[in-house]
N, C-alpha and C. Protein backbone atom coordinates (compact mmCIF):
# COMPACT_ATOMS: atom_id res chain seq x y z
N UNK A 1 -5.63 -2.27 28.82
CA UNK A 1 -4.87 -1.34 28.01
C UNK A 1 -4.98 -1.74 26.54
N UNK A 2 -4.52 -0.80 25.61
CA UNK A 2 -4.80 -0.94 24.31
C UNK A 2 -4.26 0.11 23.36
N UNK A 3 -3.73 0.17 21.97
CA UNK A 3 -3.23 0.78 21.51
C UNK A 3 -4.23 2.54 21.72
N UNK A 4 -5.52 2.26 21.47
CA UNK A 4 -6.18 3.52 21.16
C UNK A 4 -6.25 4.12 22.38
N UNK A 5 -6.26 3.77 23.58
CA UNK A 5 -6.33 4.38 24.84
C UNK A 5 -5.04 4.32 25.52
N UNK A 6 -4.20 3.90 25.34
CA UNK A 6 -2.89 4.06 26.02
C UNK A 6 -1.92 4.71 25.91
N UNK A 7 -1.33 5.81 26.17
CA UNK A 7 0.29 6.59 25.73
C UNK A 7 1.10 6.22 25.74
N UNK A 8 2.58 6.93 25.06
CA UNK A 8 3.60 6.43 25.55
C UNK A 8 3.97 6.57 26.79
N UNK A 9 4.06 7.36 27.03
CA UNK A 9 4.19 8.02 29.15
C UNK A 9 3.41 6.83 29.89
N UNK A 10 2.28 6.67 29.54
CA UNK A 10 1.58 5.61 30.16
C UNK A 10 3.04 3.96 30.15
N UNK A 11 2.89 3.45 29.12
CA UNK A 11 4.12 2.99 28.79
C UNK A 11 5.25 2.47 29.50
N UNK A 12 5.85 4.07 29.38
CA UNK A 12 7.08 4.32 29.92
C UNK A 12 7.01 4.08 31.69
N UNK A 13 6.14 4.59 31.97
CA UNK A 13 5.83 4.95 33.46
C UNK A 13 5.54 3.48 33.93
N UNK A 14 4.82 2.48 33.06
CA UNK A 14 4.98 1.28 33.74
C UNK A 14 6.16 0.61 34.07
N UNK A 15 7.39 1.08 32.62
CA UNK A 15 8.47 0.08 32.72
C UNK A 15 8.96 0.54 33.84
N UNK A 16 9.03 1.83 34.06
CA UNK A 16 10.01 2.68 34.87
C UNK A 16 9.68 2.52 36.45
N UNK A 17 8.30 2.11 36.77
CA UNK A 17 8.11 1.57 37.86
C UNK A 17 8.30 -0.20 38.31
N UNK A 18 8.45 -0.83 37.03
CA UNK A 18 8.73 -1.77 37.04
C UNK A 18 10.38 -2.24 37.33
N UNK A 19 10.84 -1.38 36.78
CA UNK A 19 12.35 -1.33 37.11
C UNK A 19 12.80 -0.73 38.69
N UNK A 20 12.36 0.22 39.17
CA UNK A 20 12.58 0.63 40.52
C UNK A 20 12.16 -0.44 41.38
N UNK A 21 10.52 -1.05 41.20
CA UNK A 21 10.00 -1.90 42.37
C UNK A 21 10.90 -2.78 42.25
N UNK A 22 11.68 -3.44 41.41
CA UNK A 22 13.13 -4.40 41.72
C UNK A 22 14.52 -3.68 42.12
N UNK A 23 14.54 -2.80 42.15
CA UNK A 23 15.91 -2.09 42.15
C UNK A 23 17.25 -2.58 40.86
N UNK A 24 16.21 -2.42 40.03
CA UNK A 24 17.65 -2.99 38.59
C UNK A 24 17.74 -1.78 37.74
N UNK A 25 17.89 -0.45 38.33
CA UNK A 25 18.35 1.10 38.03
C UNK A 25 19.59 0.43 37.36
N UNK A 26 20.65 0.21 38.46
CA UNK A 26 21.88 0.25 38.18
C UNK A 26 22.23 -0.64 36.61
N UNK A 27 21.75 -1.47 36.64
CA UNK A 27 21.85 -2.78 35.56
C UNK A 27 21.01 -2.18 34.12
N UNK A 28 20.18 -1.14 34.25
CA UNK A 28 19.57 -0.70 33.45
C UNK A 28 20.72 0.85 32.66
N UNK A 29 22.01 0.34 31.70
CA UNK A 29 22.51 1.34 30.97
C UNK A 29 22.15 1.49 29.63
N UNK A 30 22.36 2.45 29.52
CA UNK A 30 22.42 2.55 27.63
C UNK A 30 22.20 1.65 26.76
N UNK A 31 24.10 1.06 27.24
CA UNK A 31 24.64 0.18 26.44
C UNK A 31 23.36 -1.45 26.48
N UNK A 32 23.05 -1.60 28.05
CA UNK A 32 22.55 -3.04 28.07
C UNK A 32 21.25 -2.81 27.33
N UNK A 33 20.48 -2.11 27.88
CA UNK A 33 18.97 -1.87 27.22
C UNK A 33 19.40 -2.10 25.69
N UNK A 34 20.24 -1.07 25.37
CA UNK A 34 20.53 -1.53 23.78
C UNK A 34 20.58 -2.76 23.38
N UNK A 35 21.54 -3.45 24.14
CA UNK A 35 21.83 -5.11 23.84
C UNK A 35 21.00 -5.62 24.43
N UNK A 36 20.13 -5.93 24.88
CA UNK A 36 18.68 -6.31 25.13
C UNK A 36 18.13 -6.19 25.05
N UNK A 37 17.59 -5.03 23.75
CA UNK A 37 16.53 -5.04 22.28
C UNK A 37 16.95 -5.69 21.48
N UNK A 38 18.18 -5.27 21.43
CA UNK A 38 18.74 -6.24 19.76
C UNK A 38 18.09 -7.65 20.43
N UNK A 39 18.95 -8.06 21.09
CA UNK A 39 18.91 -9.83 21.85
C UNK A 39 17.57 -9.83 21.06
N UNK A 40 16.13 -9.35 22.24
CA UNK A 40 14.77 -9.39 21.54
C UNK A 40 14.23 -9.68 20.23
N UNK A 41 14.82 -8.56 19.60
CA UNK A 41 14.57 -8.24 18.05
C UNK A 41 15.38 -9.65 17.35
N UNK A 42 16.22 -10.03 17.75
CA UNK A 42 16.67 -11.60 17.45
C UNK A 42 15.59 -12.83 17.44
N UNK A 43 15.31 -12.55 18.76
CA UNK A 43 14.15 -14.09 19.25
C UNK A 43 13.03 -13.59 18.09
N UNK A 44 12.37 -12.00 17.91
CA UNK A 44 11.46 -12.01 17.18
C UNK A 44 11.60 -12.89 16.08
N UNK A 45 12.48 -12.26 15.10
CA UNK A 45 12.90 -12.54 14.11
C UNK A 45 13.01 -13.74 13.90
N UNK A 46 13.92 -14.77 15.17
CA UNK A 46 14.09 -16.26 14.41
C UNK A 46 12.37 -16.89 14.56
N UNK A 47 11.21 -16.00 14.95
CA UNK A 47 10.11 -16.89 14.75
C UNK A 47 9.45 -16.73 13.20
N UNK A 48 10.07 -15.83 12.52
CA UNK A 48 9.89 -16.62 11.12
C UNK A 48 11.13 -16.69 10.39
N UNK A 49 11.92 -17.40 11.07
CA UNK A 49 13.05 -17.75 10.02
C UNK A 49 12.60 -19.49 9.48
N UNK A 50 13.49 -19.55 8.68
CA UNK A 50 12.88 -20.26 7.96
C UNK A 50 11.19 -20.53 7.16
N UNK A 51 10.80 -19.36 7.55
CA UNK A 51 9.21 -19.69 7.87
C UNK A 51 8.89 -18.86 6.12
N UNK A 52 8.79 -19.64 5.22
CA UNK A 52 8.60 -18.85 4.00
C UNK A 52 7.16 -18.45 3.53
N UNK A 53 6.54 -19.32 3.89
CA UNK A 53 4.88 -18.67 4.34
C UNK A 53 4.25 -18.68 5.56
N UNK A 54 3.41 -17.90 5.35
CA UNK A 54 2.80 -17.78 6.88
C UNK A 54 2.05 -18.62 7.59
N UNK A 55 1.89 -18.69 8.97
CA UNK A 55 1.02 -20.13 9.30
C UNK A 55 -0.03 -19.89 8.74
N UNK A 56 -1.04 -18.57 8.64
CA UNK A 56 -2.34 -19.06 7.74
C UNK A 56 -2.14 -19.69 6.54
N UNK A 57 -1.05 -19.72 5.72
CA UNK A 57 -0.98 -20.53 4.59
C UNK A 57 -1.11 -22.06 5.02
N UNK A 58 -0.77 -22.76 6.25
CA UNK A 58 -1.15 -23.81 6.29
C UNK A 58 -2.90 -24.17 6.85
N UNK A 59 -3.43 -22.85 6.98
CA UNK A 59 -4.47 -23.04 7.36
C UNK A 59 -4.80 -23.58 8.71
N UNK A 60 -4.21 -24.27 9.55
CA UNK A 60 -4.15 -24.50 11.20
C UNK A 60 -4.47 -23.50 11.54
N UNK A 61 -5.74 -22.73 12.32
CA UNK A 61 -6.24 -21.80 12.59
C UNK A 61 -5.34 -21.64 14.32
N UNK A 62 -5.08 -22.94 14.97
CA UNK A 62 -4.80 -22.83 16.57
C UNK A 62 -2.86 -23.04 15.93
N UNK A 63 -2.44 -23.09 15.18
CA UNK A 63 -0.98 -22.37 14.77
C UNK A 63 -0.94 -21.12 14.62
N UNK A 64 -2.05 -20.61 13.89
CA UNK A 64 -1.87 -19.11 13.55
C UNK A 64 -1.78 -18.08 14.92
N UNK A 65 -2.75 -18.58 15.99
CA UNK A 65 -2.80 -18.06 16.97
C UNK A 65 -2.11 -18.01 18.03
N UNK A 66 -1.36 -19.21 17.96
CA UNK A 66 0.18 -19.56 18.74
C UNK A 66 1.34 -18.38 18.17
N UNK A 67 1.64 -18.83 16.63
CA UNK A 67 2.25 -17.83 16.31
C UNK A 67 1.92 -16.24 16.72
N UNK A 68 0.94 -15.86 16.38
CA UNK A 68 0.76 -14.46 16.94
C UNK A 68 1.10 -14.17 18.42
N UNK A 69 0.28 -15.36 19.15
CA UNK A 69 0.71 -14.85 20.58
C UNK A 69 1.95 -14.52 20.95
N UNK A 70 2.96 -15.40 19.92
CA UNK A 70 4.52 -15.69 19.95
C UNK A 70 5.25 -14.02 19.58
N UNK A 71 4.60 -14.09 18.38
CA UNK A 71 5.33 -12.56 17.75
C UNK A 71 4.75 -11.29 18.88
N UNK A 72 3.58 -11.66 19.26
CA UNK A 72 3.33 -10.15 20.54
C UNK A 72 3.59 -10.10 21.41
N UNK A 73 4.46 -11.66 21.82
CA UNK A 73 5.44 -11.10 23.29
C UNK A 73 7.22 -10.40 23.02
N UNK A 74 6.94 -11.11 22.02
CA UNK A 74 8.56 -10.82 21.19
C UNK A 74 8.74 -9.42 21.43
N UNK A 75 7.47 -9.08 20.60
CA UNK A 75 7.54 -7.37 20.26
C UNK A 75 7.40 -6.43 21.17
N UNK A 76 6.50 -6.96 22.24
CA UNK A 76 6.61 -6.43 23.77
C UNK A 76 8.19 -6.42 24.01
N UNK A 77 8.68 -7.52 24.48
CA UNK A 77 9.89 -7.36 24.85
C UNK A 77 10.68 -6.34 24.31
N UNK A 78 11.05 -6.44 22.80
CA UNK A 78 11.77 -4.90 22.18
C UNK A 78 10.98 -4.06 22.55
N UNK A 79 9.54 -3.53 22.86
CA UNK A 79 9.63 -2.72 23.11
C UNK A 79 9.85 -1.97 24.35
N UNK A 80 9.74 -2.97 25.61
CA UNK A 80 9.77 -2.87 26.69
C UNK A 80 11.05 -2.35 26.98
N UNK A 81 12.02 -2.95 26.37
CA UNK A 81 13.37 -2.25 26.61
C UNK A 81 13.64 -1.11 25.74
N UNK A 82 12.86 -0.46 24.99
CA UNK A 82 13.11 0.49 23.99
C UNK A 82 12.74 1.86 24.86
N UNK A 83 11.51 1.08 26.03
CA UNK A 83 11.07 2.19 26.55
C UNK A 83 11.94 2.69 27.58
N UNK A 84 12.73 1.70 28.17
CA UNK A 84 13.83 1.73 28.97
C UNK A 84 14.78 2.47 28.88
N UNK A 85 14.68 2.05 27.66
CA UNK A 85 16.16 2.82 26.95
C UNK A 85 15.80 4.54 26.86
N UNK A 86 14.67 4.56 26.43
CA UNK A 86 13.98 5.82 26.50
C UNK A 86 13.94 6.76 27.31
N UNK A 87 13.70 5.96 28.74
CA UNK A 87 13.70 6.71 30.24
C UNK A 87 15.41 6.19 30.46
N UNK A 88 16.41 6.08 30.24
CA UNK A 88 17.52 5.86 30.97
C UNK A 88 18.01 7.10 30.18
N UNK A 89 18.03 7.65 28.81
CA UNK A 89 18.62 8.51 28.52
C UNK A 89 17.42 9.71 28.03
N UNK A 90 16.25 9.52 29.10
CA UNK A 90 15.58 10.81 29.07
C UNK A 90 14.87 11.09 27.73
N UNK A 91 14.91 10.76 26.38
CA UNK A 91 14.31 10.55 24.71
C UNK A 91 13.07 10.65 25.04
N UNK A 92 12.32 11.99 24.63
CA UNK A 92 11.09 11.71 24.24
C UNK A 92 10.66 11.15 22.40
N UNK A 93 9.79 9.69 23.34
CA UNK A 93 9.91 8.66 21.80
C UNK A 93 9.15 9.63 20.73
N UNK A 94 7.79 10.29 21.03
CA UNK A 94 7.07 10.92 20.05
C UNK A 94 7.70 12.03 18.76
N UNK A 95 8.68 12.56 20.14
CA UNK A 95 9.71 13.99 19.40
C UNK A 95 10.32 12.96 18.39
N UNK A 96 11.25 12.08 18.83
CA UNK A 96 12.07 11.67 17.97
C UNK A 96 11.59 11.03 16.80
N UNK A 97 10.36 10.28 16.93
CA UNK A 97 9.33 9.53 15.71
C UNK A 97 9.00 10.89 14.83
N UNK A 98 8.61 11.62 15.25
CA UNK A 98 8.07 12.92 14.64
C UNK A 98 9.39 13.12 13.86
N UNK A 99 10.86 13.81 13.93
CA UNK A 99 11.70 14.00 13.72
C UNK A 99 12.25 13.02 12.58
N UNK A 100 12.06 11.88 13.11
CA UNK A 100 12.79 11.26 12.21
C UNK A 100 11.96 10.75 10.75
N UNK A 101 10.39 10.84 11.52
CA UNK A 101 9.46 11.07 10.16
C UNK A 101 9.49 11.55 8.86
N UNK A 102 9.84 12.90 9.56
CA UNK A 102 10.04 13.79 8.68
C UNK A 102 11.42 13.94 7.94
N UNK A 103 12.58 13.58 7.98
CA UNK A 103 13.55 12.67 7.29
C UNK A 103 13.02 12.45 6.65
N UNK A 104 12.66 11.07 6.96
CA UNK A 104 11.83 9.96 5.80
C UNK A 104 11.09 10.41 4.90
N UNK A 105 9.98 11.54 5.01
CA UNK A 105 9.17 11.91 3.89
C UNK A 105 10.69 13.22 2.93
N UNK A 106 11.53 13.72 3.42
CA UNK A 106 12.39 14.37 2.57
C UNK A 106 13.06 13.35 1.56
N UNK A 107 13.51 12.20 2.19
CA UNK A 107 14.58 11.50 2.29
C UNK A 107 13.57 10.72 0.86
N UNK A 108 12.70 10.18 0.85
CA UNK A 108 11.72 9.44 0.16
C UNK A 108 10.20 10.20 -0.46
N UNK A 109 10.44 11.35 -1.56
CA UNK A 109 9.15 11.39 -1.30
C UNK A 109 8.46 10.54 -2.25
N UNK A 110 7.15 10.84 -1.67
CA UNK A 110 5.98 9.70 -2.32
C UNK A 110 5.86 9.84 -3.76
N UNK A 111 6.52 10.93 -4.20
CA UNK A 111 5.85 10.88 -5.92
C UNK A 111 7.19 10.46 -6.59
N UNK A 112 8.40 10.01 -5.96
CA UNK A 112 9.35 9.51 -6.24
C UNK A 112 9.68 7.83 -6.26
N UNK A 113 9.29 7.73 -4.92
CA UNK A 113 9.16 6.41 -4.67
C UNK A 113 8.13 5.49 -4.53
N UNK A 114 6.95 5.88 -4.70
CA UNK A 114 5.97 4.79 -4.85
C UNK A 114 6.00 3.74 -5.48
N UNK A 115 5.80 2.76 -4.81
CA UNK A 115 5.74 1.48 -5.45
C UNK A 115 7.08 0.36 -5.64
N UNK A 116 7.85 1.39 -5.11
CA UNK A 116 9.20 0.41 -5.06
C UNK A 116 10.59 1.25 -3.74
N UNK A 117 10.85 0.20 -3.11
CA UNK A 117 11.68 0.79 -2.31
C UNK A 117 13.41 0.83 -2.65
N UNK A 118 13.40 1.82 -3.18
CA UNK A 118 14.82 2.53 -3.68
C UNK A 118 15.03 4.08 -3.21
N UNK A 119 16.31 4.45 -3.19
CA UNK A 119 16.44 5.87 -2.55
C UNK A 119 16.76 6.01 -4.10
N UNK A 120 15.49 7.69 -4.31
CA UNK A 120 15.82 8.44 -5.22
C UNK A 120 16.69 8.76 -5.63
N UNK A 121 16.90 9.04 -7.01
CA UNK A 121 18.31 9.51 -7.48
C UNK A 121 18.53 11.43 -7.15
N UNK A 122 18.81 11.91 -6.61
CA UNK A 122 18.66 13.01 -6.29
C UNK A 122 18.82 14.23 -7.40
N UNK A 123 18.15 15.62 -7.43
CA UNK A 123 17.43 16.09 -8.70
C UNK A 123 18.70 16.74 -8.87
């Protein structure tokens, strides 16, 4: 699998079989999936805390690659439960990315904000 050949449905359909072949439906709510992205999005995060440059700045080529492996299970994990979260309350992710996209380009446009992240002063 791989970003360019894989869907979200594809995705989803793994977690969602992954969750039935254990029977953890019930344990799978809203609320927990929620609190078990955040949790995730935590572990991501403390792998560069403290971390004020990046391991290629120390140049250790077999650190850099540890680290990465580190940050792409992290990010699996949030997303694994994002997808969860996705199929427990039915969200199609694309609609809502699309949707909320488009916010963002109202909300920010480019000939306003380029180059620095501030919300426009409105006209």
């Amino acid at each position: 699998m791989n970003d360019t050949t894989t869907t979200i449905a594809q995705l989803r359909d793994m977690m969602r079989d992954f969750v039935v072949q254990r029977e953890w439906q019930r344990y799978h709510t809203p609320r927990n999936l929620a609190v078990s992205a955040a949790v995730e999005a935590g572990e991501l995060l403390e792998l560069f805390q403290w971390d004020d440059a990046a391991p290629a700045a120390a140049g250790n080529l077999e650190r850099v690659q540890l680290h990465r492996q580190r940050v792409g299970e992290e990010l699996a994990d949030v997303l694994m439960y994002l997808m969860s979260l996705a199929n427990s309350l039915n969200l199609d992710i694309a609609a809502a990315v699309q949707a909320k996209m488009q916010k963002n380009i109202e909300k920010y446009p480019a000939d306003k904000v380029r180059g620095f992240y501030e919300r426009p002063v409105p006209s």
